[in-house]
Protein backbone atom coordinates (compact mmCIF):
# COMPACT_ATOMS: atom_id res chain seq x y z
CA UNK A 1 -44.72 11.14 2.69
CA UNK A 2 -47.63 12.60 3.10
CA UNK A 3 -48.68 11.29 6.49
CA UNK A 4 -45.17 12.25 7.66
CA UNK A 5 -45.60 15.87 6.83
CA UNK A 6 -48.76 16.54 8.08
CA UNK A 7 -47.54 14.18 11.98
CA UNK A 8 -44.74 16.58 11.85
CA UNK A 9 -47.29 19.60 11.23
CA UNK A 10 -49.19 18.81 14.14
CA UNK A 11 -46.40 18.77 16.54
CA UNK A 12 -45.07 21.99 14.94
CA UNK A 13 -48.49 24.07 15.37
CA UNK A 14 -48.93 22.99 19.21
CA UNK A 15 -45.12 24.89 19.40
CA UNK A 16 -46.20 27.58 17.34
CA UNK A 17 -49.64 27.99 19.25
CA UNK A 18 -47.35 28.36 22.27
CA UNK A 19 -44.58 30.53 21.22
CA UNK A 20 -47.10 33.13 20.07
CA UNK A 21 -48.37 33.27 23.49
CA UNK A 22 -44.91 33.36 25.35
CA UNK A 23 -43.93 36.54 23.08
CA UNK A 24 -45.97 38.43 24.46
CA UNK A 25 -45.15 37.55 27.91
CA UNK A 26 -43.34 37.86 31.01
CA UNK A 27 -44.38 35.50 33.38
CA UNK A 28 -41.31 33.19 33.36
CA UNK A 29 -40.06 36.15 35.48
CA UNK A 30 -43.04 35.72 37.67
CA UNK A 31 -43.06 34.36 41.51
CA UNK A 32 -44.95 31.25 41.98
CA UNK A 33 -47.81 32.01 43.92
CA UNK A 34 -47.88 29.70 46.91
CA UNK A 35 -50.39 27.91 48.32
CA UNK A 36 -51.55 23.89 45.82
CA UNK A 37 -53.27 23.68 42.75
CA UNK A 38 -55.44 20.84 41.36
CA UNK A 39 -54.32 20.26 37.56
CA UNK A 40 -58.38 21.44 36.85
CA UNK A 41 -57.92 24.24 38.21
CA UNK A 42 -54.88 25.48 35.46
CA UNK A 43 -56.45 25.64 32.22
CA UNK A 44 -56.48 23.00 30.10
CA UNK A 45 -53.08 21.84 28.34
CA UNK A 46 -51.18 24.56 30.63
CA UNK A 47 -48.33 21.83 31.18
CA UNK A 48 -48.28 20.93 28.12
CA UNK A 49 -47.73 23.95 26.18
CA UNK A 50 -45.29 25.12 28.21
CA UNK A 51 -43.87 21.29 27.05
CA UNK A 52 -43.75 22.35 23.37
CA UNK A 53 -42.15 25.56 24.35
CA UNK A 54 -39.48 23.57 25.90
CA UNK A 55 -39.18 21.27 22.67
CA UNK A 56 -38.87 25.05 20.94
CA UNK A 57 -35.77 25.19 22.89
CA UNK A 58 -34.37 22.21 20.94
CA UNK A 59 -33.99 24.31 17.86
CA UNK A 60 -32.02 27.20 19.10
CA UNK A 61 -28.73 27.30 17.64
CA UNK A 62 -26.84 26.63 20.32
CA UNK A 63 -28.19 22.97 20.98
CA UNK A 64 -28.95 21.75 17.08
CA UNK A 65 -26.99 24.29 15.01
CA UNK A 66 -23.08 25.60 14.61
CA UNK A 67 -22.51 25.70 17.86
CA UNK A 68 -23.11 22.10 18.41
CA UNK A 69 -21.73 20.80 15.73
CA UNK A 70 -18.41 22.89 16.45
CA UNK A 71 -17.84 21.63 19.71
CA UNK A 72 -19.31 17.91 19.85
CA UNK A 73 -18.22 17.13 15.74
CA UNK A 74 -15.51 18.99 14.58
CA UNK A 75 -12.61 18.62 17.40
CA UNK A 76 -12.73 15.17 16.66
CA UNK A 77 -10.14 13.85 14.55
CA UNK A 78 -12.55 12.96 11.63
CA UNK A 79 -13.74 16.18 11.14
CA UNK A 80 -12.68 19.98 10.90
CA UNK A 81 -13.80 23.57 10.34
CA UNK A 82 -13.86 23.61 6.35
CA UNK A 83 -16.10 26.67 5.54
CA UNK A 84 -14.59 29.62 3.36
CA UNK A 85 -10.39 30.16 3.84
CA UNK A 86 -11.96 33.33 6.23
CA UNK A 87 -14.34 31.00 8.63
CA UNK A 88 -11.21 28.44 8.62
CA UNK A 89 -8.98 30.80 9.43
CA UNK A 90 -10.70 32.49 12.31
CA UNK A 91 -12.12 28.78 13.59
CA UNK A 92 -9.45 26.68 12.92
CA UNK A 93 -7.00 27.69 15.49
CA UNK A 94 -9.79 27.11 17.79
CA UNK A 95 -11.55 23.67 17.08
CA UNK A 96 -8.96 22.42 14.77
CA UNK A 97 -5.66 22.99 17.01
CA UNK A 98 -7.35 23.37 20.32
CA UNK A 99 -6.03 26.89 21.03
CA UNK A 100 -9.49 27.57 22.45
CA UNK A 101 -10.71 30.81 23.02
CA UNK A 102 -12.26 32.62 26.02
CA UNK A 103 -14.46 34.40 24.40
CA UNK A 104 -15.88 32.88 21.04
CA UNK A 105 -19.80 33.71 19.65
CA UNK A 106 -19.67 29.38 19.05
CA UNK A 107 -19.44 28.71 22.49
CA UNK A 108 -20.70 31.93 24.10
CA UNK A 109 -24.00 30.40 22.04
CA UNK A 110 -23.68 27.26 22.81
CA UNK A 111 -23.67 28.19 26.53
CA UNK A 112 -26.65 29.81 26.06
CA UNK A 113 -28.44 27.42 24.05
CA UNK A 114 -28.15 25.37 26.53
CA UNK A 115 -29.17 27.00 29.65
CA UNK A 116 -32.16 28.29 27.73
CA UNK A 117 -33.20 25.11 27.12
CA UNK A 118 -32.60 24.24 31.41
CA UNK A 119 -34.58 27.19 32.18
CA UNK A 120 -37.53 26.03 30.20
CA UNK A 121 -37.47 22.49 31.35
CA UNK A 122 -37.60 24.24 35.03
CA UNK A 123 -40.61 25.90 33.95
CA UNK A 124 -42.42 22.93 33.71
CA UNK A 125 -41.32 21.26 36.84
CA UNK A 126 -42.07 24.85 39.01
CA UNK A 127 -45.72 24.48 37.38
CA UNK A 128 -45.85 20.97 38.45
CA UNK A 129 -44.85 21.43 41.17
CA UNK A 130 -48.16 23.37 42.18
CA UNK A 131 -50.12 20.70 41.12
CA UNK A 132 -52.02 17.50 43.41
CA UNK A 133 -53.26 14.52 42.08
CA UNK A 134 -51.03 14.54 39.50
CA UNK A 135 -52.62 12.48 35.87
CA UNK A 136 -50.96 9.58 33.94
CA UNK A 137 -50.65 12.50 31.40
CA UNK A 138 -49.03 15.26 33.58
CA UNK A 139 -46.69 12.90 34.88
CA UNK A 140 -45.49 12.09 30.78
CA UNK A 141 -45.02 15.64 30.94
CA UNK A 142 -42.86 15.87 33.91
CA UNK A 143 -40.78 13.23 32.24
CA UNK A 144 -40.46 15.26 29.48
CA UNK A 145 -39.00 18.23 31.09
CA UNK A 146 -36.48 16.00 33.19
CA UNK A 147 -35.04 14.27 29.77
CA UNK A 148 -34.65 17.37 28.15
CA UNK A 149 -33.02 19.16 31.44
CA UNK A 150 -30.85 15.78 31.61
CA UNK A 151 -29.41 16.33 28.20
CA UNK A 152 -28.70 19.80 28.23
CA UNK A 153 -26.45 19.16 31.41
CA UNK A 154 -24.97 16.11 30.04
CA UNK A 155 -23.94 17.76 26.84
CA UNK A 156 -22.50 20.69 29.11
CA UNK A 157 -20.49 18.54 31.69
CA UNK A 158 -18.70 16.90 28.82
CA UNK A 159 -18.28 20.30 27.37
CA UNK A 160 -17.13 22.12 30.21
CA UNK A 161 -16.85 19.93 33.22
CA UNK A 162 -18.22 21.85 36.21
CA UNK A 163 -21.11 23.82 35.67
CA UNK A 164 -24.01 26.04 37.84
CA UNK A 165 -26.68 23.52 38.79
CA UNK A 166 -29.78 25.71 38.14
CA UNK A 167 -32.81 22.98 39.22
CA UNK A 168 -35.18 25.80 39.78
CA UNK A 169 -37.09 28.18 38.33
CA UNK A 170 -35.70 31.48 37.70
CA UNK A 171 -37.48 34.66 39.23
CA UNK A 172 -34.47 37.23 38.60
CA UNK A 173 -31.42 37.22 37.21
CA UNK A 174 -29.28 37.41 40.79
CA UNK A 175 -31.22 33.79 41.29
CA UNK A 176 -29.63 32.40 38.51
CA UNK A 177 -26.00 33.60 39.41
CA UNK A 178 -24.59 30.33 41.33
CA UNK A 179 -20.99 28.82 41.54
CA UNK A 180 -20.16 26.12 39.97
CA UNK A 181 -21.10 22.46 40.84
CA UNK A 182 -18.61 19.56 40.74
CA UNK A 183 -19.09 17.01 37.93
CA UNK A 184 -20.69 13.86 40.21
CA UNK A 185 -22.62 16.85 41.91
CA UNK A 186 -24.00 17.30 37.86
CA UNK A 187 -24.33 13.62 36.90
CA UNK A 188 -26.50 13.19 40.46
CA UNK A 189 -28.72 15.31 38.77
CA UNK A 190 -28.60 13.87 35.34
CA UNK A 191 -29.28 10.30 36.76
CA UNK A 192 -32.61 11.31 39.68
CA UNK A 193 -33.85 13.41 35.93
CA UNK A 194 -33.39 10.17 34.42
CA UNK A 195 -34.43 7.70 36.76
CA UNK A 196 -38.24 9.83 36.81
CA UNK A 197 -38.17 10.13 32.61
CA UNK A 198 -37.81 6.54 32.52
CA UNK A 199 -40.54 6.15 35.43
CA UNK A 200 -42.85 8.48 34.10
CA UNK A 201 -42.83 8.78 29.77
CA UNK A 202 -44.77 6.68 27.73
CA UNK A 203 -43.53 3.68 25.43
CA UNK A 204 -44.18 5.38 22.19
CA UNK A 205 -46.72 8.82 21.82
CA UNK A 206 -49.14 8.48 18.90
CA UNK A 207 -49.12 11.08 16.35
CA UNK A 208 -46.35 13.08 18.23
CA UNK A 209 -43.55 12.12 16.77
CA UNK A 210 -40.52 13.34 18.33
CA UNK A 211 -41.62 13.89 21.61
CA UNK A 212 -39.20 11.77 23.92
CA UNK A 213 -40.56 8.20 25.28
CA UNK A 214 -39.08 5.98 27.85
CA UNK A 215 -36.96 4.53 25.20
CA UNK A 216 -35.18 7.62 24.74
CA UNK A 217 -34.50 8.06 28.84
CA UNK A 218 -33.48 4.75 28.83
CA UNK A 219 -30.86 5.35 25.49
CA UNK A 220 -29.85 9.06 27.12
CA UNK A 221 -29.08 6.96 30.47
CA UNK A 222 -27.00 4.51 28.66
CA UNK A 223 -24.86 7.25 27.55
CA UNK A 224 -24.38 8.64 30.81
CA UNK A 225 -23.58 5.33 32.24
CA UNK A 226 -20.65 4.48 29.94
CA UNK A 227 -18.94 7.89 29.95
CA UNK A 228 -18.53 6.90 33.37
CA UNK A 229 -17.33 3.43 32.67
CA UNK A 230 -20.44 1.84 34.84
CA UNK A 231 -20.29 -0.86 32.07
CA UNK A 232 -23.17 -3.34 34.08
CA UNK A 233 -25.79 -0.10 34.42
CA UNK A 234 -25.31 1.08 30.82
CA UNK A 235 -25.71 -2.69 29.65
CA UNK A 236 -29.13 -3.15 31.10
CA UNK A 237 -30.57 0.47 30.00
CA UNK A 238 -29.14 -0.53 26.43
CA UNK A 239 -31.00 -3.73 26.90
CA UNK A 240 -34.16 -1.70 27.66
CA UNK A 241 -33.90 -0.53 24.58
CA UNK A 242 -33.31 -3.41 22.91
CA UNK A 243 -35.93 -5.51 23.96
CA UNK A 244 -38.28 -2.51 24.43
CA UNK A 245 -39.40 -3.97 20.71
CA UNK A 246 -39.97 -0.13 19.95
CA UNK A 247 -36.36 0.37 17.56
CA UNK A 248 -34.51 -1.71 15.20
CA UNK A 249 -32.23 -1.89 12.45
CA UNK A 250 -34.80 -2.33 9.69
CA UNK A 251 -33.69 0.65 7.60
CA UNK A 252 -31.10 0.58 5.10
CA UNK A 253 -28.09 2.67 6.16
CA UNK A 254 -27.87 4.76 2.77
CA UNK A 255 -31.87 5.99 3.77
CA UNK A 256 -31.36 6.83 7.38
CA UNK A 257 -30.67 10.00 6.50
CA UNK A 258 -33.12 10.55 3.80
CA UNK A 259 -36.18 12.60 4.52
CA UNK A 260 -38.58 10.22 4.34
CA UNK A 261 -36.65 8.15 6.69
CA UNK A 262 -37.55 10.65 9.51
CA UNK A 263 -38.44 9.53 12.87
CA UNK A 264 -38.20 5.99 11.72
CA UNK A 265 -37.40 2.56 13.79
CA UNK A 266 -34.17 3.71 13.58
CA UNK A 267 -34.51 6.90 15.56
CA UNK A 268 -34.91 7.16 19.14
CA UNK A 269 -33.86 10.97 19.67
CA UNK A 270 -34.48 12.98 16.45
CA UNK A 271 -35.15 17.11 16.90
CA UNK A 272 -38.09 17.80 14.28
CA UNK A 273 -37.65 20.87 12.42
CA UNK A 274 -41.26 22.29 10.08
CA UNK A 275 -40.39 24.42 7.02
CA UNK A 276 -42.47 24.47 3.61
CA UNK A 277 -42.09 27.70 2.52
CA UNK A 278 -45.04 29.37 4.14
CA UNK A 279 -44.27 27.72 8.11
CA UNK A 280 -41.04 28.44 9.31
CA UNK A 281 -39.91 26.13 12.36
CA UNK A 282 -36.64 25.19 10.94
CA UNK A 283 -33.29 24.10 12.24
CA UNK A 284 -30.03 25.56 10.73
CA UNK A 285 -28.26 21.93 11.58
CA UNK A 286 -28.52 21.31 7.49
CA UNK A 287 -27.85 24.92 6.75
CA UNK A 288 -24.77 25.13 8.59
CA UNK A 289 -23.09 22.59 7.40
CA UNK A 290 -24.22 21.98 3.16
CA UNK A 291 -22.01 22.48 0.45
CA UNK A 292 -20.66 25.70 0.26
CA UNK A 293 -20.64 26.73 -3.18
CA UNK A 294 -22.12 29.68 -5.38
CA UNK A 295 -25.75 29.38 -7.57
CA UNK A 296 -27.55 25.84 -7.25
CA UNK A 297 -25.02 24.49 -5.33
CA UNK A 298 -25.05 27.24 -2.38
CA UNK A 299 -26.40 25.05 0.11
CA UNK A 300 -24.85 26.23 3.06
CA UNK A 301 -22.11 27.39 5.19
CA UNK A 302 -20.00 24.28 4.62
CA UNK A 303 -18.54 23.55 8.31
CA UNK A 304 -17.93 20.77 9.63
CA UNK A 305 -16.27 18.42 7.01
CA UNK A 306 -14.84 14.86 7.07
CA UNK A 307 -11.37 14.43 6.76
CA UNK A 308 -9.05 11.75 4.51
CA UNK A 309 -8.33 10.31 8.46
CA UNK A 310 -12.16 9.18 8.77
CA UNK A 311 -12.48 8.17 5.04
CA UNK A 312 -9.13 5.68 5.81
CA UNK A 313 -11.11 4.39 8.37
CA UNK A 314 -14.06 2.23 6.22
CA UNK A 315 -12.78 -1.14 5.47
CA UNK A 316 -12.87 -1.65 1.63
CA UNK A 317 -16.28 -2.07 0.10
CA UNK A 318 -18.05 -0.76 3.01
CA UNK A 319 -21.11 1.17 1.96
CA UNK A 320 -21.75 3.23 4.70
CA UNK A 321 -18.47 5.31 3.64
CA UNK A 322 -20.94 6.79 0.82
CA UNK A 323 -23.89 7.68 2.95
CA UNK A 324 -21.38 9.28 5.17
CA UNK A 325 -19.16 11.68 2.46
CA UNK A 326 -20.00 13.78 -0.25
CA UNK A 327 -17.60 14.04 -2.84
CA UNK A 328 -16.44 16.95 -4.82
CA UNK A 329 -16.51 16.49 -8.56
CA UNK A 330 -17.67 13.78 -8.46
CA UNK A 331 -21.53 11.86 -8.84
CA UNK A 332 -23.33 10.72 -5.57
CA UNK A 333 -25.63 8.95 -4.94
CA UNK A 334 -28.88 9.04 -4.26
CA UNK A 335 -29.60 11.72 -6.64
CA UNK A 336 -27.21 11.61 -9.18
CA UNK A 337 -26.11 15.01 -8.80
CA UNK A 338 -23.25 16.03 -9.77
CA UNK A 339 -21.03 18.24 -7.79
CA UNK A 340 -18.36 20.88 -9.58
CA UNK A 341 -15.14 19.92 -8.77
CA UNK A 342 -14.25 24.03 -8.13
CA UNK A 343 -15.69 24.00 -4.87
CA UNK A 344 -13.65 24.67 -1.82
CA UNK A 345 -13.62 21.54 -0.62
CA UNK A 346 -13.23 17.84 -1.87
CA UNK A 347 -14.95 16.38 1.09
CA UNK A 348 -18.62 17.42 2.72
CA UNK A 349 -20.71 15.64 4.93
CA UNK A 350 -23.27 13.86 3.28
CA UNK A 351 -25.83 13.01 6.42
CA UNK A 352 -26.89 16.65 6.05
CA UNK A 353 -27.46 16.51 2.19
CA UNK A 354 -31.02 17.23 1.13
CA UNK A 355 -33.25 16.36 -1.65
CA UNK A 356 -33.41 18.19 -4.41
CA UNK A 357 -36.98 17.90 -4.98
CA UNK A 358 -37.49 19.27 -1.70
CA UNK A 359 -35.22 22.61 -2.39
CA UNK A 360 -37.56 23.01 -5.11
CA UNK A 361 -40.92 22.14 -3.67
CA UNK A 362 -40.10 24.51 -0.61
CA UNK A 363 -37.83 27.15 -2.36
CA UNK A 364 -34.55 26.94 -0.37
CA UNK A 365 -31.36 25.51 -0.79
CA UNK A 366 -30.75 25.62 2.84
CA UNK A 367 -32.35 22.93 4.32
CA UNK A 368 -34.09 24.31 7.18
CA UNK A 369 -36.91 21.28 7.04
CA UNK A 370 -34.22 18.51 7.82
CA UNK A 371 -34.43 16.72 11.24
CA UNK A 372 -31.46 16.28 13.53
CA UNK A 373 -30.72 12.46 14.64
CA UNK A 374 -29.68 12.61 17.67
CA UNK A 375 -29.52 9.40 18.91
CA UNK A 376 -29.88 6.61 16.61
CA UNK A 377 -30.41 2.26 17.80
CA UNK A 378 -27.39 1.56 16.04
CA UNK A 379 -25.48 4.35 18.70
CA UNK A 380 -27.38 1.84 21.70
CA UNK A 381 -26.50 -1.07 20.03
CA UNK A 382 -22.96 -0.71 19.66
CA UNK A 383 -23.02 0.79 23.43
CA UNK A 384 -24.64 -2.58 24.62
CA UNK A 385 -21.71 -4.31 22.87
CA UNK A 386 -18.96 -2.20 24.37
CA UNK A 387 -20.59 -2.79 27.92
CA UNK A 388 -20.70 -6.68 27.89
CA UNK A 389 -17.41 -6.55 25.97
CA UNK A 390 -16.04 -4.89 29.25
CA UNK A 391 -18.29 -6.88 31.66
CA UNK A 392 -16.54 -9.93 30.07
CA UNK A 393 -17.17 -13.29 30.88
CA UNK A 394 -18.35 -15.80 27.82
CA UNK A 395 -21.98 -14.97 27.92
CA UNK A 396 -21.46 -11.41 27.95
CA UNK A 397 -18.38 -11.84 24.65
CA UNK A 398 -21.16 -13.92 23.05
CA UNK A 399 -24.05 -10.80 23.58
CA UNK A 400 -20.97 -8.01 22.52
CA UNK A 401 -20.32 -10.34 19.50
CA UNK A 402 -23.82 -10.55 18.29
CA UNK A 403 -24.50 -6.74 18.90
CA UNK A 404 -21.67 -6.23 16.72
CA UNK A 405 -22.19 -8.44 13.61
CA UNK A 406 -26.63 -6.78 13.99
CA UNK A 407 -24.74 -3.68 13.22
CA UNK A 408 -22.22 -5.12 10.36
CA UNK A 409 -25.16 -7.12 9.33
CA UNK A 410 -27.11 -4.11 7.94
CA UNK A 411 -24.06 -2.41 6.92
CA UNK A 412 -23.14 -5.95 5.06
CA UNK A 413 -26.68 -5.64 3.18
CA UNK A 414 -26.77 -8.44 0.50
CA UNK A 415 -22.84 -8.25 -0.32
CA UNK A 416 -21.59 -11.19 1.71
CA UNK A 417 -17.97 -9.88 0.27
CA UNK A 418 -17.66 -7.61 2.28
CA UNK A 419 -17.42 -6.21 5.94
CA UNK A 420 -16.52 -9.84 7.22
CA UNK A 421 -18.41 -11.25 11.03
CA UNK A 422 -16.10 -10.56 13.85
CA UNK A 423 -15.36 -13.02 15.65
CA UNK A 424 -12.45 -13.19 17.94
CA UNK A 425 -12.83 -13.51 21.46
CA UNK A 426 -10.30 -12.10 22.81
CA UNK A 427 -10.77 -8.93 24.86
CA UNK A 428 -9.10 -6.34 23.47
CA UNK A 429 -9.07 -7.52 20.08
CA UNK A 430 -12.96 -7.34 20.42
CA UNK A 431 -12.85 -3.70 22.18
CA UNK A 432 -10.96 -2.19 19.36
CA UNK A 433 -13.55 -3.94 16.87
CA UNK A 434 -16.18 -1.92 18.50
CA UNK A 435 -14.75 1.27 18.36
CA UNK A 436 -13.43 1.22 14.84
CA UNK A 437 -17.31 0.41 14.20
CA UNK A 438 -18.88 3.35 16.24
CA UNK A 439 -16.10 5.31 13.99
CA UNK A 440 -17.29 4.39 10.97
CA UNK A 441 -21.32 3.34 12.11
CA UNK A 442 -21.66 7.26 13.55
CA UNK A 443 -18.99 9.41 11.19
CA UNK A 444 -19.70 12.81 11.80
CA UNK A 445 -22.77 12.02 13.93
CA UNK A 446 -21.37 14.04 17.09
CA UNK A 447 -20.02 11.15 18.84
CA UNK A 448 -16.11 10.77 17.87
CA UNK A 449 -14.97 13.20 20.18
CA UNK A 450 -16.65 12.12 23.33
CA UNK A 451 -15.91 8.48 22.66
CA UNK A 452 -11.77 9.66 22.23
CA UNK A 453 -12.00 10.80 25.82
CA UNK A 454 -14.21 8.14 27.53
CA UNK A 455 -12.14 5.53 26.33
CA UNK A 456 -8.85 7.34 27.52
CA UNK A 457 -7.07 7.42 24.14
CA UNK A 458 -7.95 11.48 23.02
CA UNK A 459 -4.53 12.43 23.52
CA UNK A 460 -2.84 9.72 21.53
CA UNK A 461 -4.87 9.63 18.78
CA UNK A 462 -5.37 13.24 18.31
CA UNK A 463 -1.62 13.61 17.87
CA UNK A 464 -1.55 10.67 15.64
CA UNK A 465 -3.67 13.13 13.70
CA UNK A 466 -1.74 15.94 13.54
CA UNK A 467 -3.29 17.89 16.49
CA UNK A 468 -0.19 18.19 18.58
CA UNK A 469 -1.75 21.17 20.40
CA UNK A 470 -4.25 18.85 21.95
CA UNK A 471 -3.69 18.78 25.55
CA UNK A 472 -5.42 16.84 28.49
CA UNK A 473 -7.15 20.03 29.27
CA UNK A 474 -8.70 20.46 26.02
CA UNK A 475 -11.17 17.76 26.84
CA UNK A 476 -12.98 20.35 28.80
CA UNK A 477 -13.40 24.07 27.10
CA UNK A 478 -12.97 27.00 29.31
CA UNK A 479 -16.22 28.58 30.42
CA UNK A 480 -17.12 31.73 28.87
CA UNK A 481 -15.57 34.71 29.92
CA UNK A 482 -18.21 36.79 29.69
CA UNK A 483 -20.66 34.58 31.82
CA UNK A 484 -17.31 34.95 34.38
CA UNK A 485 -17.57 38.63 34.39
CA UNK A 486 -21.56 38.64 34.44
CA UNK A 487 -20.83 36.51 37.58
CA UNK A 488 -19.07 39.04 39.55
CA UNK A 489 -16.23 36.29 40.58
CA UNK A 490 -19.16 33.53 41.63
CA UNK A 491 -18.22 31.67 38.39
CA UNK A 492 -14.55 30.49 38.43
CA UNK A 493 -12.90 29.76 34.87
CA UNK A 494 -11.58 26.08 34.79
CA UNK A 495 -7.85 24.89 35.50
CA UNK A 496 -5.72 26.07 32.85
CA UNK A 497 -7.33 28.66 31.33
């Protein structure tokens, strides 16, 4: 435990060393003076702050906190607003019954978050680009800031479909005011950004952890892949992964989410958040969505909750149903706390829920030390099996089947009674195997709502949930209004809005 705090340290003071020199400047504002640099001639670690400055960007709220979690988690069937009867009330119409608004502080933020994190990857690439004789080490760096630019604009083309491309750095605002690019124009992008990240980062960085690695590239490009059904591409990136020897499923499900199970074999995208009580470089992703109850048991805001539809879901026996939900009045696991069962909800989600010890070693109920997974093996794995499952062919059944049962193997544990092998060969009754287990593998992990719409079947199953608002549009929220009007009529509002 030890070592693990004082890795995570060490990444945190490099971002702190930086932010306290970026407060008190301008420069991002700055013209690139032209004419070509040798990386000696920049002092030394300039890329590389400006890195961890980037990796700052991770922990706005717009791209690890509320905003996030509202629009990738909670319009999913398995999920929705909870909070007080006043945040559901305000929310709920919007996330819960798709009657989105056009100007809402979740997405406005989100928006933000986002773009804040693009303009800081661009940083880095403007400073390289001033640079000859690029090292082994500027290069990592490089690959660094064209991941992170890659999965800002992936989350935002699912989000919102067309977007402003902004690939440059920013020397005014009228710069940054560009139309909107169509959705292959964005994923173009996306996969040149990923194609170098994969080219360029290293295998694994030692004491850094949580700085991205050619395994993560490699997982981020697998997503990309299958949300646009190019099953044989997103099979051999998962592969990558796979036999990259770097991941596995070694941990037990019930301690992924566990503190001490931080940046483990199990994670290959985690956002590392620092707080102790005296250093603050937090995340509010805990915060945001903990219990949400009064004294010892005010532990956050309480969004985001699962609902009686994802709970349904687990076969019987399965364990990973209690690692995934925290129950109301009842005893859980690991900590054998018990919860009151006054609180406002029954159900909360338990992947956010923080040790005790912890709350009192650091003084805060909130949670602000807790890391956000991101992207787990288990996420790849099941993506691997999906792909050869649609490939088809007997060698490619045989890899989806034994992707699948590595998965229900470590669910399984010891307890052969339960969670049974799959085994059927037929197509489709595979393919619906695979997605009941990414329901149940990833509940409330951000991933129900974009898998809904890849797969075709968001309209169907949202209104077998209830959600008979939920329109083809709603796979794509409108764009904010107010970055419309900042616009001056460059940015147009999407169809239907």
């Amino acid at each position: 435990m030890k070592i693990y705090k004082k890795n995570k340290a060490v990444f945190a003071l490099s971002v702190m060393i930086l932010l306290l020199t970026a407060s008190c400047s301008t420069d991002w504002l700055d013209i690139k003076p032209k004419g070509r640099f040798t990386e000696e001639d920049l002092p030394t670690g300039s890329l590389e702050e400006q890195v961890f400055a980037a990796y700052s960007g991770l922990r706005s709220e717009g791209t690890s906190g509320l905003q996030y979690v509202a629009l990738h988690n909670v319009r999913s069937d398995d999920a929705q607003v909870g909070s007080s009867p006043g945040d559901a009330a305000s929310a709920g119409p919007i996330y819960d019954e798709f009657n989105y608004s056009l100007d809402h502080w979740l997405v406005n933020g989100y928006w933000s978050g986002h773009f804040g994190l693009i303009n800081l990857s661009n940083n880095i690439l403007s400073a390289a680009d001033s640079l000859d004789n690029l090292t082994d080490g500027t290069l990592a760096n490089i690959g660094e800031a064209k991941f992170l630019r890659a999965w800002a604009y992936f989350n935002l083309v699912r989000t919102f479909g067309e977007v402003p491309i902004i690939d440059f750095r920013i020397t005014d605002q009228a710069s940054a005011n560009r139309p909107k690019s169509t959705i292959p124009q964005i994923y173009e992008l996306i996969d040149t950004d990923l194609k170098d990240a994969v080219a360029y980062l290293p295998e694994t960085w030692a004491g850094f952890p949580g700085r991205v690695t050619r395994g993560t590239a490699l997982a981020l490009q697998t997503k990309t892949f299958i949300a646009r059904q190019r099953y044989q591409e997103a099979l051999n990136s998962a592969q990558a992964v796979i036999n990259s020897g770097v991941y596995d499923l070694s941990v037990p499900y019930d301690m992924i989410f566990r503190e001490q199970s931080e940046n483990s074999k199990e994670s290959i995208f985690e956002i590392q958040a620092l707080y102790d009580g005296v250093n603050n470089f937090g995340v509010t992703y805990a915060s945001r969505q903990g219990v949400r109850g009064s004294g010892e048991w005010d532990l956050g805001w309480g969004w985001n909750i699962p609902t009686a539809r994802l709970i349904n879901a687990f076969e019987p026996g399965d364990p990973r149903l209690e690692a995934t939900v925290l129950f109301s009045g009842q005893t859980n696991a690991p900590y054998g706390e018990t919860l009151p069962n006054n609180l406002p909800r029954p159900y909360w989600n338990k992947k956010v829920y923080t040790n005790p010890d912890l709350r009192d070693q650091y003084g805060s109920r909130m949670g602000q030390w807790f890391n956000v997974r991101i992207i787990r093996y288990a996420d790849i794995v099941l993506l691997a099996a999906e792909a050869a499952n649609e490939i088809g062919g007997d060698a490619n059944i045989d890899l989806a089947l034994d992707y699948l049962e590595q998965v229900r193997a470590r669910a399984r544990g010891n307890n052969s009674n339960i969670l049974p092998e799959v085994t059927t060969r037929n197509q489709e009754e595979l393919r619906q195997a695979i997605r009941h287990e990414r329901q149940v593998e990833l509940g409330m992990e951000n991933e129900r709502f974009y898998d809904l719409i890849r797969w075709g079947i968001d309209v169907e199953t949202m209104h077998a949930a209830g959600h008979t608002n939920y329109q083809l549009r709603n796979r794509f929220y409108p764009l904010p209004q107010a970055e419309i009007d900042r616009s001056n009529g460059v940015l147009i509002q999407n169809p239907d809005y």
